[in-house]
N, C-alpha and C. Protein backbone atom coordinates (compact mmCIF):
# COMPACT_ATOMS: atom_id res chain seq x y z
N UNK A 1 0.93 38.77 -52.32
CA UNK A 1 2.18 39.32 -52.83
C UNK A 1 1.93 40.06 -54.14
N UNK A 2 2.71 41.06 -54.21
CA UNK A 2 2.39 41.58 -55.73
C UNK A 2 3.09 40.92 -56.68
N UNK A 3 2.45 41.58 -57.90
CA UNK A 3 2.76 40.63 -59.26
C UNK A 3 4.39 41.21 -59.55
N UNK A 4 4.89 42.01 -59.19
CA UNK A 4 6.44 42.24 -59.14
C UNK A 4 7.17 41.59 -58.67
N UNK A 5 6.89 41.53 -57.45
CA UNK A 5 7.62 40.57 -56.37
C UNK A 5 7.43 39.13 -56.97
N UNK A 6 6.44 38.36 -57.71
CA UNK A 6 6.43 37.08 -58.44
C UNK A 6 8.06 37.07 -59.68
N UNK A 7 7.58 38.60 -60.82
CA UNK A 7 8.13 38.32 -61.93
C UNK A 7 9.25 38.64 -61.62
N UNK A 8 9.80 39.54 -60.17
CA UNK A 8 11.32 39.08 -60.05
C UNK A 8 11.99 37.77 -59.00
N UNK A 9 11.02 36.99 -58.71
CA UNK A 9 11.52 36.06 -57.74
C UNK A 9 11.82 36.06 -56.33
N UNK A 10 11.26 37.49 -56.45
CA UNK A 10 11.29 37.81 -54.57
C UNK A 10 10.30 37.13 -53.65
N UNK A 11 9.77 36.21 -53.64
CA UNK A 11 8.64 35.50 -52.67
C UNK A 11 9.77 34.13 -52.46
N UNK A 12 9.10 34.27 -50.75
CA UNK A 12 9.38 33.03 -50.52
C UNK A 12 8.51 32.12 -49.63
N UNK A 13 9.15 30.71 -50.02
CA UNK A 13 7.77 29.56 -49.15
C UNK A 13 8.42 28.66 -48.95
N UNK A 14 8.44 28.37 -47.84
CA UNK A 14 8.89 27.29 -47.45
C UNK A 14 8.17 25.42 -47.58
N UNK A 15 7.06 25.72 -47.77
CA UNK A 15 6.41 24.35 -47.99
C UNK A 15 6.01 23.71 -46.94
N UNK A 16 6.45 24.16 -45.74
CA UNK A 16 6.29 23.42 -44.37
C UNK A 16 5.21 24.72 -43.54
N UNK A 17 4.32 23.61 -43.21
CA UNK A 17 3.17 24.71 -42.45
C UNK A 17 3.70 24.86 -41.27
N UNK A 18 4.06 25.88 -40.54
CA UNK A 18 4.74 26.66 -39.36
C UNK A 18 5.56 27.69 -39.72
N UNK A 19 6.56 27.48 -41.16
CA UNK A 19 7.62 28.01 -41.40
C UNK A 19 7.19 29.44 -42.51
N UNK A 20 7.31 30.41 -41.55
CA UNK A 20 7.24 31.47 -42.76
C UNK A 20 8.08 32.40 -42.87
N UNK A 21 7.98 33.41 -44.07
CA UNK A 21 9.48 34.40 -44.28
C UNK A 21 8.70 35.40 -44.12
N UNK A 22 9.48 36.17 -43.03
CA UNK A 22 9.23 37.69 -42.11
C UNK A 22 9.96 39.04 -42.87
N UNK A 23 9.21 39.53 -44.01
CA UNK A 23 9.91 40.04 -44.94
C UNK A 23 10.61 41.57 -44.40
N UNK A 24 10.14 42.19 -43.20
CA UNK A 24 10.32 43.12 -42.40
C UNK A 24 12.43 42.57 -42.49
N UNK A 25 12.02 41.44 -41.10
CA UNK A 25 13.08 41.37 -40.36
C UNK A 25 14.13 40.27 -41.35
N UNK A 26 13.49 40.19 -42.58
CA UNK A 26 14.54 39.08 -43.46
C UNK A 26 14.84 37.39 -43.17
N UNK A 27 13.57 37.04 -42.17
CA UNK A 27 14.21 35.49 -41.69
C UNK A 27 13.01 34.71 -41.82
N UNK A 28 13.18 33.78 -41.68
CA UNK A 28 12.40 32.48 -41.36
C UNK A 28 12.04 32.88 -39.95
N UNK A 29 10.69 32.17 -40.21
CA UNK A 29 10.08 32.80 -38.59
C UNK A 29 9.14 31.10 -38.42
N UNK A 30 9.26 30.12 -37.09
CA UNK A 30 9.17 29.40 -36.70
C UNK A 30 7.67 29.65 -36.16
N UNK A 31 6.78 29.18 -36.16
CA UNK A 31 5.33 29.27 -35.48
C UNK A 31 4.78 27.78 -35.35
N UNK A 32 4.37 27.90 -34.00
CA UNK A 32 3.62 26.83 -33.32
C UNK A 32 2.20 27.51 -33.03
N UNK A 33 1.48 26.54 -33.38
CA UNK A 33 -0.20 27.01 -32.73
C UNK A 33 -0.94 25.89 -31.82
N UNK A 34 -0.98 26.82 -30.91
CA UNK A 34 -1.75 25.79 -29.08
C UNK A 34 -2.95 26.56 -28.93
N UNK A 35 -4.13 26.09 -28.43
CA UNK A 35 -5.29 26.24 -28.36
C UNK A 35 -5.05 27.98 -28.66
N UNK A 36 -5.63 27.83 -30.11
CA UNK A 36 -5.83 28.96 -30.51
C UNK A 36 -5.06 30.37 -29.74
N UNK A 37 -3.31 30.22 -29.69
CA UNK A 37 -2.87 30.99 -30.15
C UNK A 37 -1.12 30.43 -30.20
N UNK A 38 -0.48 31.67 -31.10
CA UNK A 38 0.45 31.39 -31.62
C UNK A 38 2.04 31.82 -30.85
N UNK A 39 2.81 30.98 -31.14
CA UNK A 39 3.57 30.50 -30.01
C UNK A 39 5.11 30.90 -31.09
N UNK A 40 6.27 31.89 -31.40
CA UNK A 40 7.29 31.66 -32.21
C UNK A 40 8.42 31.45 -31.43
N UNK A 41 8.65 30.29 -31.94
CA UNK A 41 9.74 29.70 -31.57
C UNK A 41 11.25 29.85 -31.47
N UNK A 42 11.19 30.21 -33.16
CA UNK A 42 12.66 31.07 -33.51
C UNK A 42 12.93 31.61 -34.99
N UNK A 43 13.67 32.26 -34.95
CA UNK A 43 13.90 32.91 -36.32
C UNK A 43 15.59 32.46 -36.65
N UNK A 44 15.40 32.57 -38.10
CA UNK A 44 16.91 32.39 -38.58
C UNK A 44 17.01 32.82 -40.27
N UNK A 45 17.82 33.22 -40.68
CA UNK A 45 18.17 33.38 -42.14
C UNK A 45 18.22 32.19 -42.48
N UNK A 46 18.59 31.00 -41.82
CA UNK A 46 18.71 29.62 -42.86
C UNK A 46 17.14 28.69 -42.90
N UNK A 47 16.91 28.92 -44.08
CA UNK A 47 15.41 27.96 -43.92
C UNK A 47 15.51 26.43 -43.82
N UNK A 48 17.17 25.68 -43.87
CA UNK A 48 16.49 24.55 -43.55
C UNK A 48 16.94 24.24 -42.08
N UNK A 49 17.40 25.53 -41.27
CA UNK A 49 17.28 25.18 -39.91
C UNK A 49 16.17 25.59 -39.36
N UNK A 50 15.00 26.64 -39.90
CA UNK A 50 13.71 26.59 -39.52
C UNK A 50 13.04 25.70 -39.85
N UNK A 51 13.30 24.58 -40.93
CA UNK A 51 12.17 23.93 -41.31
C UNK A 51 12.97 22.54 -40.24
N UNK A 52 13.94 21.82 -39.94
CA UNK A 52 14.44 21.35 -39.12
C UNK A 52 13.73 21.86 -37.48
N UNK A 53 13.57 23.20 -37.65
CA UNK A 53 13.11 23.61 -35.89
C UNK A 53 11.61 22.61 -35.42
N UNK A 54 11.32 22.93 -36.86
CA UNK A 54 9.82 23.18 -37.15
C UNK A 54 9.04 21.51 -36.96
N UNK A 55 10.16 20.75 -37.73
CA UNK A 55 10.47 19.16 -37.94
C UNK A 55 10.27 18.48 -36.26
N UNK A 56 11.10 19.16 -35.33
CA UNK A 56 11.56 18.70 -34.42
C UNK A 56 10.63 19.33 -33.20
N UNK A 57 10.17 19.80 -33.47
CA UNK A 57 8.54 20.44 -32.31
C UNK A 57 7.28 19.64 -33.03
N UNK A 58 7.19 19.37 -34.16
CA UNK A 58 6.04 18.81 -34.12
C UNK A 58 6.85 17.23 -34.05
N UNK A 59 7.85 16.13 -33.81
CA UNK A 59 8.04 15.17 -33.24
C UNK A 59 7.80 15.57 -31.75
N UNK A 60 8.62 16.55 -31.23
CA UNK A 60 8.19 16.72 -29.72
C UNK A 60 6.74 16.61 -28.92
N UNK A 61 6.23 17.48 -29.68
CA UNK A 61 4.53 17.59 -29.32
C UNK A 61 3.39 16.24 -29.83
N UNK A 62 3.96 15.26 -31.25
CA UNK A 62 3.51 14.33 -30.97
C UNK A 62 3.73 13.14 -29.75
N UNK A 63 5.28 13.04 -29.39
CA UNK A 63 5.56 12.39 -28.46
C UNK A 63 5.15 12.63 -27.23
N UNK A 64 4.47 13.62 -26.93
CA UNK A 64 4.01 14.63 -26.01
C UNK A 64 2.48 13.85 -25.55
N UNK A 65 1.79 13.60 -26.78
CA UNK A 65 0.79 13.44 -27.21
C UNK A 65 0.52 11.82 -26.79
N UNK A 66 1.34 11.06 -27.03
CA UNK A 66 1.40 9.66 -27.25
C UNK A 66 1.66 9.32 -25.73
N UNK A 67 2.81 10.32 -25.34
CA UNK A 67 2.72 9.59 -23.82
C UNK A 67 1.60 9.76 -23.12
N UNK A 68 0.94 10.63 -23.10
CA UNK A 68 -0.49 10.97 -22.54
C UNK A 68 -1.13 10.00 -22.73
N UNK A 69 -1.88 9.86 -24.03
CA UNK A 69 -2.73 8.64 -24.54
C UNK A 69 -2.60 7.03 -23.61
N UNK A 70 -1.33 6.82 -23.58
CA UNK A 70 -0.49 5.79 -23.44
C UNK A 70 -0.99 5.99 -21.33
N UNK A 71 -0.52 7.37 -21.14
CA UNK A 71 -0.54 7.07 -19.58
C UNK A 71 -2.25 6.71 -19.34
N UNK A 72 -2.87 7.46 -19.91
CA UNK A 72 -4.64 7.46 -19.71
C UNK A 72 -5.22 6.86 -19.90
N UNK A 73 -4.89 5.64 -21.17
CA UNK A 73 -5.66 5.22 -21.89
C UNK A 73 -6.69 3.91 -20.90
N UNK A 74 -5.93 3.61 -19.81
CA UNK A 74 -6.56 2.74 -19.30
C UNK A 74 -7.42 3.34 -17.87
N UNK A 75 -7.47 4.58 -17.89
CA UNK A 75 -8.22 5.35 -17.01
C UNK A 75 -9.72 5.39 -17.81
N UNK A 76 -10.89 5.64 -17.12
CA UNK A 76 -12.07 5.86 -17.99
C UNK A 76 -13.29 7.08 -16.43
N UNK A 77 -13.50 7.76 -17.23
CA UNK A 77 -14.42 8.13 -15.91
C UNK A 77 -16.09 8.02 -16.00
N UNK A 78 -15.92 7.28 -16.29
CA UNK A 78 -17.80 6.86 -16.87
C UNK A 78 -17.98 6.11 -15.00
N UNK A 79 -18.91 5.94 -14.67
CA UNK A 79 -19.11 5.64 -13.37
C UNK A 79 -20.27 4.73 -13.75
């Protein structure tokens, strides 16, 4: 970012890794990343409904995660 855009307060960050500001189109822009590539979810002017989007896909994709583990875990393929 330039040093203008700092000394007038025009940058923005959301703090949440997925959530970034799309300075083109003016919004919060939602990003998911799956085997190396990137997946957007959604955009919105309100950042704490992107960071909420953002909240609620990575609970999804851990739960995602857990049921797997959970279905497999007692599978093994060693012979």
């Amino acid at each position: 970012m330039s040093k203008e855009r700092y000394a007038t307060g025009e940058h923005f960050e959301s703090g949440v890794k997925g959530v970034t500001w799309d300075e083109g189109k003016k919004k919060w822009i939602v990003i998911v990343n799956y085997r190396g590539k990137q997946y957007k979810i959604m955009q919105s002017s309100d950042k704490d409904e992107a960071i909420q989007t953002m909240e609620a896909a990575d609970s999804f994709i851990l739960a995602c995660i857990n049921t797997l583990k959970e279905k497999y875990s007692g599978n093994s393929t060693k012979k």
